[in-house]
C-alpha atoms as a PDB file:
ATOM      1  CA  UNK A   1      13.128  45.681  22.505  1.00  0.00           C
ATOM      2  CA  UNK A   2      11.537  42.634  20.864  1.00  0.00           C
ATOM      3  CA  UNK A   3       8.358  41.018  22.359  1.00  0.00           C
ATOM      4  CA  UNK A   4       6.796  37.722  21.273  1.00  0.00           C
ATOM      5  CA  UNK A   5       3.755  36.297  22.275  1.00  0.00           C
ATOM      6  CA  UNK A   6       1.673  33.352  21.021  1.00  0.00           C
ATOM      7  CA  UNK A   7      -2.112  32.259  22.642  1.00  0.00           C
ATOM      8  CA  UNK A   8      -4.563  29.452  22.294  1.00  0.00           C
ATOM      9  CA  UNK A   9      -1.580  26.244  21.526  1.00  0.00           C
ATOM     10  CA  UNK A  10      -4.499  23.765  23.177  1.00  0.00           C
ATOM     11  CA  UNK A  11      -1.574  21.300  23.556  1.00  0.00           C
ATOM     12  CA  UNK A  12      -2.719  17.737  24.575  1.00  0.00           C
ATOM     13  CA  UNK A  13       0.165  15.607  24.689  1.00  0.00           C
ATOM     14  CA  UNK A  14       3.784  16.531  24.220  1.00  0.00           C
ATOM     15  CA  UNK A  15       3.711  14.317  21.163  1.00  0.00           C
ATOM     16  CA  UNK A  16       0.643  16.070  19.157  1.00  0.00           C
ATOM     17  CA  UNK A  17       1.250  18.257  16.790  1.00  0.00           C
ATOM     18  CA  UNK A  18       0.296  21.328  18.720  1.00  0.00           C
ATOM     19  CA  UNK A  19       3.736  21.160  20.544  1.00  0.00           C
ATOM     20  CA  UNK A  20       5.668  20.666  17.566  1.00  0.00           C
ATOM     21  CA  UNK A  21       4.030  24.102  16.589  1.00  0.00           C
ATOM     22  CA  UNK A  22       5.235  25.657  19.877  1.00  0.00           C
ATOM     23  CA  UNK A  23       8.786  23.680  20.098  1.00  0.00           C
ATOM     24  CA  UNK A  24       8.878  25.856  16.492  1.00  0.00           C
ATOM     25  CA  UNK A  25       7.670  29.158  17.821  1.00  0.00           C
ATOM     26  CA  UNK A  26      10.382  28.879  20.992  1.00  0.00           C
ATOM     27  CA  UNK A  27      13.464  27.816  18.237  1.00  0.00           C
ATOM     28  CA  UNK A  28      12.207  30.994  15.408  1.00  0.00           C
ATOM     29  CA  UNK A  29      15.159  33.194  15.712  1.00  0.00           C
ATOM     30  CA  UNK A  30      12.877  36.053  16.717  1.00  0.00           C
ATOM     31  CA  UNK A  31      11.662  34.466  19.502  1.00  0.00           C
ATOM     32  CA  UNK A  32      15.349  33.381  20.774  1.00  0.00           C
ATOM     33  CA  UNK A  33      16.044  37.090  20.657  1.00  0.00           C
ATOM     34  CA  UNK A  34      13.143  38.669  22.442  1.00  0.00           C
ATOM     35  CA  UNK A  35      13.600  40.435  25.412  1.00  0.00           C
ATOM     36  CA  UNK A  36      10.287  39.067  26.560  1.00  0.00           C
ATOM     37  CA  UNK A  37       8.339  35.837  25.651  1.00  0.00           C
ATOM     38  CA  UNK A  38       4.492  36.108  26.279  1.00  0.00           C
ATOM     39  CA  UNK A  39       2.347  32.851  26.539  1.00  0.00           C
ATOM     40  CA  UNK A  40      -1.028  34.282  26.667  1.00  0.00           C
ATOM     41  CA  UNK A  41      -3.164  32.221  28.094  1.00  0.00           C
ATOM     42  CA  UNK A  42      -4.547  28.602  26.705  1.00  0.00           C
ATOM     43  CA  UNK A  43      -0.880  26.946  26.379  1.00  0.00           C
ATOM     44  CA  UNK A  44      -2.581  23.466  26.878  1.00  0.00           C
ATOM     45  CA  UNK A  45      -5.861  22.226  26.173  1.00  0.00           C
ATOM     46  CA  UNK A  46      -5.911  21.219  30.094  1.00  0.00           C
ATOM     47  CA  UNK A  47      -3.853  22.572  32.683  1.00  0.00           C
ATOM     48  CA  UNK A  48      -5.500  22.633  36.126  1.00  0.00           C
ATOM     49  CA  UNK A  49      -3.893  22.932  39.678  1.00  0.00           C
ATOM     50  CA  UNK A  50      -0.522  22.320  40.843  1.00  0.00           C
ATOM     51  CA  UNK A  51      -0.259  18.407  40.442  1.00  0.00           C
ATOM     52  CA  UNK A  52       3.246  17.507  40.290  1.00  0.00           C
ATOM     53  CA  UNK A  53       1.934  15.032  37.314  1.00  0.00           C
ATOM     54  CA  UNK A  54       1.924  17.666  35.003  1.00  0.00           C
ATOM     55  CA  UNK A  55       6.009  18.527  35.533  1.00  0.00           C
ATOM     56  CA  UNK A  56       6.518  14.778  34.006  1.00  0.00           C
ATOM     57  CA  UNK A  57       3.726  14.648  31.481  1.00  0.00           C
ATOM     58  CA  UNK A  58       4.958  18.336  29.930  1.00  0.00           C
ATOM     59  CA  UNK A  59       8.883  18.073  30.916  1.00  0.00           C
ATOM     60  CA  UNK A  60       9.263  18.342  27.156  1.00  0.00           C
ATOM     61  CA  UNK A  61       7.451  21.927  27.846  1.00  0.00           C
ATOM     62  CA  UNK A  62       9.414  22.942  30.979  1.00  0.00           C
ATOM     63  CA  UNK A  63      12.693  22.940  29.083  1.00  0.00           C
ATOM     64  CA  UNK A  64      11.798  24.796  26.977  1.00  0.00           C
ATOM     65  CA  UNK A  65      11.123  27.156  29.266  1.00  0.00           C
ATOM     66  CA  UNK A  66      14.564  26.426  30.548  1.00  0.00           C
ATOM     67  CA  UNK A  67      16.279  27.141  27.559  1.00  0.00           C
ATOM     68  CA  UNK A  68      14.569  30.212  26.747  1.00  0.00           C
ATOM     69  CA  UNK A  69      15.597  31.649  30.207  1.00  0.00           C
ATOM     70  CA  UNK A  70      19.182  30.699  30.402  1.00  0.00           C
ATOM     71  CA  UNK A  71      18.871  32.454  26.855  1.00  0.00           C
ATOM     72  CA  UNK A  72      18.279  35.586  28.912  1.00  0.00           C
ATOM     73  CA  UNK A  73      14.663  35.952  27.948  1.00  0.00           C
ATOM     74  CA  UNK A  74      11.952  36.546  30.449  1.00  0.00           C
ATOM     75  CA  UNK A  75       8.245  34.107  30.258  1.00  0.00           C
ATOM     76  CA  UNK A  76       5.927  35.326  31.543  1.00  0.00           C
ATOM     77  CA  UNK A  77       2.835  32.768  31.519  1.00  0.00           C
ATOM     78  CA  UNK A  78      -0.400  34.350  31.825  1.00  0.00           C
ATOM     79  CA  UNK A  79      -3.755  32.195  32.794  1.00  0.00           C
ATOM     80  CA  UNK A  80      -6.201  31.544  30.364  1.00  0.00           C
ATOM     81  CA  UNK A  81      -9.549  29.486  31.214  1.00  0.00           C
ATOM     82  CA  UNK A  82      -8.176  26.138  30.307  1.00  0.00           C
ATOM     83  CA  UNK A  83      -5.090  26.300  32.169  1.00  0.00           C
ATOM     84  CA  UNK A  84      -5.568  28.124  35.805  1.00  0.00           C
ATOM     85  CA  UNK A  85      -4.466  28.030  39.202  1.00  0.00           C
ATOM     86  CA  UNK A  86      -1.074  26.963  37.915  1.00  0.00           C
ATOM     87  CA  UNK A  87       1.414  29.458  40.468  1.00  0.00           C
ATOM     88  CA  UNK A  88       2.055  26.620  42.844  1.00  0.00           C
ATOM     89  CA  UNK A  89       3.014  24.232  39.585  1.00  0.00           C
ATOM     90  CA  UNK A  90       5.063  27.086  37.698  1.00  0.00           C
ATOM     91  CA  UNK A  91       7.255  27.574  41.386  1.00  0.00           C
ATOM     92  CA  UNK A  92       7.637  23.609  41.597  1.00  0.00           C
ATOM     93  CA  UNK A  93       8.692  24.164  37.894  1.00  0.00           C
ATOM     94  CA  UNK A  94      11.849  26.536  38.902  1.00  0.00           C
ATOM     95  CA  UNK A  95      12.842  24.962  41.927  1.00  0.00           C
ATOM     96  CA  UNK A  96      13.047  21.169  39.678  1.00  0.00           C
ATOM     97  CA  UNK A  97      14.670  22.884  37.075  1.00  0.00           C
ATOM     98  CA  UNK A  98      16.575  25.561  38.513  1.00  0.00           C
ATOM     99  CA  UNK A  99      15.243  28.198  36.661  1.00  0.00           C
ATOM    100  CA  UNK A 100      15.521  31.637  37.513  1.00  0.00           C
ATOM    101  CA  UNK A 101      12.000  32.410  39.431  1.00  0.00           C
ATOM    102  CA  UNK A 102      12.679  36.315  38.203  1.00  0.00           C
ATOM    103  CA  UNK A 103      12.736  35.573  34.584  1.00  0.00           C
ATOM    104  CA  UNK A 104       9.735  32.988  34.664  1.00  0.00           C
ATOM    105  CA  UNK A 105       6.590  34.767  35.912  1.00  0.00           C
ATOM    106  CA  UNK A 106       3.480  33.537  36.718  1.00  0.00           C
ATOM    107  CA  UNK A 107       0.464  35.803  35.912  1.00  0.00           C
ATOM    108  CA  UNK A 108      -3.500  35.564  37.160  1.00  0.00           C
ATOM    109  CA  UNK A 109      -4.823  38.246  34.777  1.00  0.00           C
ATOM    110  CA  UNK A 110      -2.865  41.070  33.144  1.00  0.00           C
ATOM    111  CA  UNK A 111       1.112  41.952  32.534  1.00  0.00           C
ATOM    112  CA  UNK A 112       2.274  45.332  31.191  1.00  0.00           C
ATOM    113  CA  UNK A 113       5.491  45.807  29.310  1.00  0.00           C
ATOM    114  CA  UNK A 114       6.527  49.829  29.001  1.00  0.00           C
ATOM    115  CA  UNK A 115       7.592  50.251  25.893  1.00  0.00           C
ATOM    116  CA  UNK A 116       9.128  53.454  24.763  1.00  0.00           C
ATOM    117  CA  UNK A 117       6.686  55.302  26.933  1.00  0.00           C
ATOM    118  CA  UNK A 118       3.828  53.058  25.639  1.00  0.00           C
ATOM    119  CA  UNK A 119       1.757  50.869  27.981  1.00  0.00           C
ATOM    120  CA  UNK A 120       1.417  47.308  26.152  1.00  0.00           C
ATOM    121  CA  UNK A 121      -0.983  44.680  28.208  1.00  0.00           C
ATOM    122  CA  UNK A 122      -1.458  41.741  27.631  1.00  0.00           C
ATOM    123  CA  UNK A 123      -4.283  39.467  28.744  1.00  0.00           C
ATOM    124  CA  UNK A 124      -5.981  35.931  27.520  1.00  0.00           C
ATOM    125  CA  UNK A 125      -9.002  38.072  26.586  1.00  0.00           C
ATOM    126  CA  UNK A 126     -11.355  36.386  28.641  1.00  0.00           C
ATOM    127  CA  UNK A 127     -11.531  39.012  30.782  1.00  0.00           C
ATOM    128  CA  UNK A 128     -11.763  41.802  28.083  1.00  0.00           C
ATOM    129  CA  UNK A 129     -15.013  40.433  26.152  1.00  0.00           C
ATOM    130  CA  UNK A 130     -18.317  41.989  26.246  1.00  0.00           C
ATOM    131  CA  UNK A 131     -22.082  40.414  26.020  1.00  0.00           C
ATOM    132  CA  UNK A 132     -21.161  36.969  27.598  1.00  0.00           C
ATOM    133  CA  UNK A 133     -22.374  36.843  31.267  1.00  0.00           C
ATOM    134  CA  UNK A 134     -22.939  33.358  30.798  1.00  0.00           C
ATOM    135  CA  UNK A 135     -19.240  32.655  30.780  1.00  0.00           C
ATOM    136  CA  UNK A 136     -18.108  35.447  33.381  1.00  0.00           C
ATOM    137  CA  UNK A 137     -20.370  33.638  35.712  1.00  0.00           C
ATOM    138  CA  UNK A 138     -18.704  29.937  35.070  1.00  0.00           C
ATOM    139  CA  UNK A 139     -15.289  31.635  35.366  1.00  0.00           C
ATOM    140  CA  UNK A 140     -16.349  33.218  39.038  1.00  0.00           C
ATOM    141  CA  UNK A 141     -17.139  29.842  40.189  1.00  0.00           C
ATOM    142  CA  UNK A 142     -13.554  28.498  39.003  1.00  0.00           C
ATOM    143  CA  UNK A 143     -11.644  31.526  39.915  1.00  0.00           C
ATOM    144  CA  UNK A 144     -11.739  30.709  43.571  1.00  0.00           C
ATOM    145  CA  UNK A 145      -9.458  29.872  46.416  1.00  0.00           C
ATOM    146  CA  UNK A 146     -11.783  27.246  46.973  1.00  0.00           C
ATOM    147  CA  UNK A 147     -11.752  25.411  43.207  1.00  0.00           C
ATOM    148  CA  UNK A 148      -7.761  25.901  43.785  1.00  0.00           C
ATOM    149  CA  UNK A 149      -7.660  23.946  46.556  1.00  0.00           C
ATOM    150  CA  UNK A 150      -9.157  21.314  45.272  1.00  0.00           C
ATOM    151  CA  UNK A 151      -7.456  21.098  42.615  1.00  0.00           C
ATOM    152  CA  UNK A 152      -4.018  21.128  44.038  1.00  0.00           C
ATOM    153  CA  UNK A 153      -4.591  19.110  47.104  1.00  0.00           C
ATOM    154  CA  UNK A 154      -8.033  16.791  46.731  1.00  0.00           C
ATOM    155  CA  UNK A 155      -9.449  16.240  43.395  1.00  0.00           C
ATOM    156  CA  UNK A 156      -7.182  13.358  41.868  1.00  0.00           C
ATOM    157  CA  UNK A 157      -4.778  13.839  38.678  1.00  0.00           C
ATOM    158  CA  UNK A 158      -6.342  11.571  36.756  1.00  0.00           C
ATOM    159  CA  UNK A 159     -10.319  12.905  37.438  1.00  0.00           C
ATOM    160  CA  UNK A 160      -8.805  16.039  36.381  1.00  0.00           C
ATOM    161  CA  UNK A 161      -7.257  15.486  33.007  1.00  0.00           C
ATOM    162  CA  UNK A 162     -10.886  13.299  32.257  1.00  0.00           C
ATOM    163  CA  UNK A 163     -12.924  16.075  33.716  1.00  0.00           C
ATOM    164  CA  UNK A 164     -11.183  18.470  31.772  1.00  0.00           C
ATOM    165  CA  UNK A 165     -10.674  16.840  28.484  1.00  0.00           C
ATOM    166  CA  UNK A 166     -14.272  16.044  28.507  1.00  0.00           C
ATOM    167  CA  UNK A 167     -15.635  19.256  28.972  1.00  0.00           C
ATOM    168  CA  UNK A 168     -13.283  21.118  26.468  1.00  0.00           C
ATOM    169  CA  UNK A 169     -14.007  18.734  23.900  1.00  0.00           C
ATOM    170  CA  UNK A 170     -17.945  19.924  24.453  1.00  0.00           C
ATOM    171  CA  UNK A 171     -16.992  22.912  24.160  1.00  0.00           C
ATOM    172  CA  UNK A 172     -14.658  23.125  21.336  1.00  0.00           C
ATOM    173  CA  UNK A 173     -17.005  21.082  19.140  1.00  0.00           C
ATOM    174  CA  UNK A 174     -19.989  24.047  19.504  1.00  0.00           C
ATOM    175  CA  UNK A 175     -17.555  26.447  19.339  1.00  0.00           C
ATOM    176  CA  UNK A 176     -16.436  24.712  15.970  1.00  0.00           C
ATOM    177  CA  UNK A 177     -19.700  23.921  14.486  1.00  0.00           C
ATOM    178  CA  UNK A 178     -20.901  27.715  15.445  1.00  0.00           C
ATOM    179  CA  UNK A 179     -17.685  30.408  14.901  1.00  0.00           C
ATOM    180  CA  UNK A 180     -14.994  28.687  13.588  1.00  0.00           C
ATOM    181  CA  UNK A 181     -16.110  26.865  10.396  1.00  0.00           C
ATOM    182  CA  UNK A 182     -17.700  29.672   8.355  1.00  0.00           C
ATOM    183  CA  UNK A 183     -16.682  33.068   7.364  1.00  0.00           C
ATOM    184  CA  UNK A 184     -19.880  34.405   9.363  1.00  0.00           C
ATOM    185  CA  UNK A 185     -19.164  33.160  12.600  1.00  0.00           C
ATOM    186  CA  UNK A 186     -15.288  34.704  12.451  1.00  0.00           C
ATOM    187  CA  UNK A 187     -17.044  38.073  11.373  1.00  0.00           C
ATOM    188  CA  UNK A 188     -19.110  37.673  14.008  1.00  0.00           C
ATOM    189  CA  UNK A 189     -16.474  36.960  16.492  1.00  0.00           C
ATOM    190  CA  UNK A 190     -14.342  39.793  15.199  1.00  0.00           C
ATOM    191  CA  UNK A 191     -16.912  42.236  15.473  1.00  0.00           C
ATOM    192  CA  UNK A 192     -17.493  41.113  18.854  1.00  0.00           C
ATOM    193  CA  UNK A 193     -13.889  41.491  20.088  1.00  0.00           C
ATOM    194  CA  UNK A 194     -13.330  44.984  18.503  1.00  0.00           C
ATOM    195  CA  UNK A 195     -16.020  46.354  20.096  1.00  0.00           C
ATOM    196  CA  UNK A 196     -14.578  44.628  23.429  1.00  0.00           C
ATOM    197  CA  UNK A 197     -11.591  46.105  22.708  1.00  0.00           C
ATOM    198  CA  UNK A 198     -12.700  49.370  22.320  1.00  0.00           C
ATOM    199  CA  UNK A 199     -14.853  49.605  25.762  1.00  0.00           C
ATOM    200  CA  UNK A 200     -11.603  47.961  27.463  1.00  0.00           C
ATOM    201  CA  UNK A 201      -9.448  50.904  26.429  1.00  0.00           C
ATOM    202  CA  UNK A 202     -12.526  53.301  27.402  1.00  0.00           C
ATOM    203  CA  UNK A 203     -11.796  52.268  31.179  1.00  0.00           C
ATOM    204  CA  UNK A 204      -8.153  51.653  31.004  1.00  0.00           C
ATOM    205  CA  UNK A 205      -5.182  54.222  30.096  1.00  0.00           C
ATOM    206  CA  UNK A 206      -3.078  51.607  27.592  1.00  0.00           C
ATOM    207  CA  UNK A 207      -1.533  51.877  24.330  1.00  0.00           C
ATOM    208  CA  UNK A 208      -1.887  48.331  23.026  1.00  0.00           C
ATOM    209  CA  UNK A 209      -4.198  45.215  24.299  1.00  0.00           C
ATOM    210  CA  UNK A 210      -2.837  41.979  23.246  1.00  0.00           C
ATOM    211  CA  UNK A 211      -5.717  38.794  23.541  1.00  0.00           C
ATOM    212  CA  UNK A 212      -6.462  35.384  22.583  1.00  0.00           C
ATOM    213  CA  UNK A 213      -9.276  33.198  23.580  1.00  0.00           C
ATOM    214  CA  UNK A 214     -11.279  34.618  20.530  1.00  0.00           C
ATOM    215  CA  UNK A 215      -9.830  32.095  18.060  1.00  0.00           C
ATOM    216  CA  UNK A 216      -9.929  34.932  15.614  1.00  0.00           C
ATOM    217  CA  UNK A 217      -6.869  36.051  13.845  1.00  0.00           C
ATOM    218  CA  UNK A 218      -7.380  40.205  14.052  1.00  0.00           C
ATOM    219  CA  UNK A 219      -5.299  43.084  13.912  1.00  0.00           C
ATOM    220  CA  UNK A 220      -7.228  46.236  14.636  1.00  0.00           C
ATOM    221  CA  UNK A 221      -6.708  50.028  14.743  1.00  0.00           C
ATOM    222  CA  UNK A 222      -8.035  52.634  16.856  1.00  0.00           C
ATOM    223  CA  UNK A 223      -7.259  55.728  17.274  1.00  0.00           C
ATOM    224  CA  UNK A 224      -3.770  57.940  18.247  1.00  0.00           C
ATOM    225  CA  UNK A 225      -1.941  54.828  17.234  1.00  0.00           C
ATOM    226  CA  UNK A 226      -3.698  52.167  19.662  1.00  0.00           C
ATOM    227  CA  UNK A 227      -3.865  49.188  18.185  1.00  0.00           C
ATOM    228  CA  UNK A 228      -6.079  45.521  19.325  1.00  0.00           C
ATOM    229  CA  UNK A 229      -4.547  42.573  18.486  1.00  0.00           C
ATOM    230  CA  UNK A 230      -5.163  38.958  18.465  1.00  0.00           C
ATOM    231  CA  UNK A 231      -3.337  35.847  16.855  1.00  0.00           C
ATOM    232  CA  UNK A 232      -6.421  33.644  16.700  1.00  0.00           C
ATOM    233  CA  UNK A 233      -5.856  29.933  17.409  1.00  0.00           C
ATOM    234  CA  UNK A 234      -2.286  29.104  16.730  1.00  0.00           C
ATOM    235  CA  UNK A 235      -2.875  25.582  14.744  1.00  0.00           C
ATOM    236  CA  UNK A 236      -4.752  27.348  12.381  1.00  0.00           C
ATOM    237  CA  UNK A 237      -3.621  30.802  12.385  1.00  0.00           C
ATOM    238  CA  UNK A 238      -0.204  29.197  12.210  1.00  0.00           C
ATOM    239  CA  UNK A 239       2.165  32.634  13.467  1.00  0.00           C
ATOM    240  CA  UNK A 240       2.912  34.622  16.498  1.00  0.00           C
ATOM    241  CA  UNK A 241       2.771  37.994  17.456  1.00  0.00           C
ATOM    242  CA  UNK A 242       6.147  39.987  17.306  1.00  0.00           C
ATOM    243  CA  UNK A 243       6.026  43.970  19.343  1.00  0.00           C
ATOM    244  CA  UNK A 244       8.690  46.224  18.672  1.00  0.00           C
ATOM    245  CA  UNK A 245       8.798  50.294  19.176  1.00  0.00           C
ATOM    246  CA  UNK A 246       7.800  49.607  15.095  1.00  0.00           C
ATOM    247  CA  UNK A 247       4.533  48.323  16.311  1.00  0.00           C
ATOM    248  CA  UNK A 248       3.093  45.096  16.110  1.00  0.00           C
ATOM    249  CA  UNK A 249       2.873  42.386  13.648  1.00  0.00           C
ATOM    250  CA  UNK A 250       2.298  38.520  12.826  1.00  0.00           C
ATOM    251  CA  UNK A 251       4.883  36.208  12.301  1.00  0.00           C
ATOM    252  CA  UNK A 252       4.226  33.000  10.269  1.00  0.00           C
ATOM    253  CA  UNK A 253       5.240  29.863  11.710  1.00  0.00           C
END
């Protein structure tokens, strides 16, 4: 079995350069033969709600999607925290396009693949990092059936995609300025996500834990063959992540 998975595209437009990158990662000949392709959370820089808009500004996006299915792979799209409450937009994806609802799947946190005995999860990460109740907090106030409604049914498109863009920006620029420019802040964030890693498999019975959101490019080993791994902002990192009963490694774009 052959899994692929790629994390943390930010795509803007279907004309930047951050879908080129993922038009490439969906035409690599590994990825066309992979029994299961993984987007792990942070596909698009904004992705909010169900709005119909979204099928016409990313149709580019959707068929590939299409392809990749009718090439008898199975997506699986897992939520990250800056695109969420998208299961109503993913279902009015397969009933435009006719694509088969079993091999795209739409996933809020976590997805599993068995692999030779092996439990392999994957998650946007998010949800496995330590010491930063700060963010928890902001992503218990979006996580809601509440926030969902409103963003499928009330808040307009357009307030949205300005909302959104505006506060991602914010935070990309201190995230830039603080981790992602020197060597000390990607040590920093390393260390931070190991040690996440580690008290994630302390509470959970997996072989492999497969993130992004840290922006950090990581591989890491613990022991009896579990592994953390992490392919770090795909623009920069510039690769994938390809799983086999081998193990895991990164694939350059």
């Amino acid at each position: 079995m052959i899994i692929t998975s790629i994390s943390d595209v930010h795509i803007k437009e279907s004309s930047d350069k951050n879908f080129e990158l993922l038009q490439k990662f969906f035409s690599h000949d590994c990825v066309k033969n992979s029994q299961y392709i993984i987007l792990n959370g942070d596909i698009f820089d904004i992705l909010i709600g169900g709005k119909i808009q979204y099928l016409k500004k990313y149709d580019a996006f959707f068929h590939l999607i299409k392809k990749a299915v009718e090439n008898d792979s199975i997506v699986v799209y897992i939520e990250g925290n800056h695109d969420f409450h998208i299961q109503r937009l993913i279902r009015k994806s397969v009933k435009k396009l006719k694509i088969d609802e079993d091999k795209f799947i739409h996933v809020k946190s976590h997805f599993d693949i068995d692999l030779s005995g092996k439990k392999v999860r994957f998650t946007h990460g998010d949800d496995v990092e330590i010491e930063n109740k700060r963010y928890q907090q902001y992503k218990k106030k979006i996580n809601n059936k509440f926030v969902k409604f409103l963003g499928d049914y009330i808040v307009p498109f357009k307030l949205i995609e300005w909302v959104g863009h505006n506060a991602s920006n914010k935070s990309r620029e201190s995230n830039v300025n603080r981790y992602e420019l020197s060597a000390e802040g990607q040590e920093f964030i390393k260390d931070k996500f190991r040690r996440s890693s580690e008290d994630y498999f302390s509470r959970h019975t997996i072989d492999a834990l497969v993130c992004g959101h840290s922006h950090c490019k990581d591989y890491y080993s613990l022991d009896n063959g579990r592994y953390y791994i992490n392919n770090g902002f795909a623009p920069a990192s510039k690769s994938f992540i390809k799983i086999t009963e081998d193990g895991a490694e990164f694939v350059d774009l």
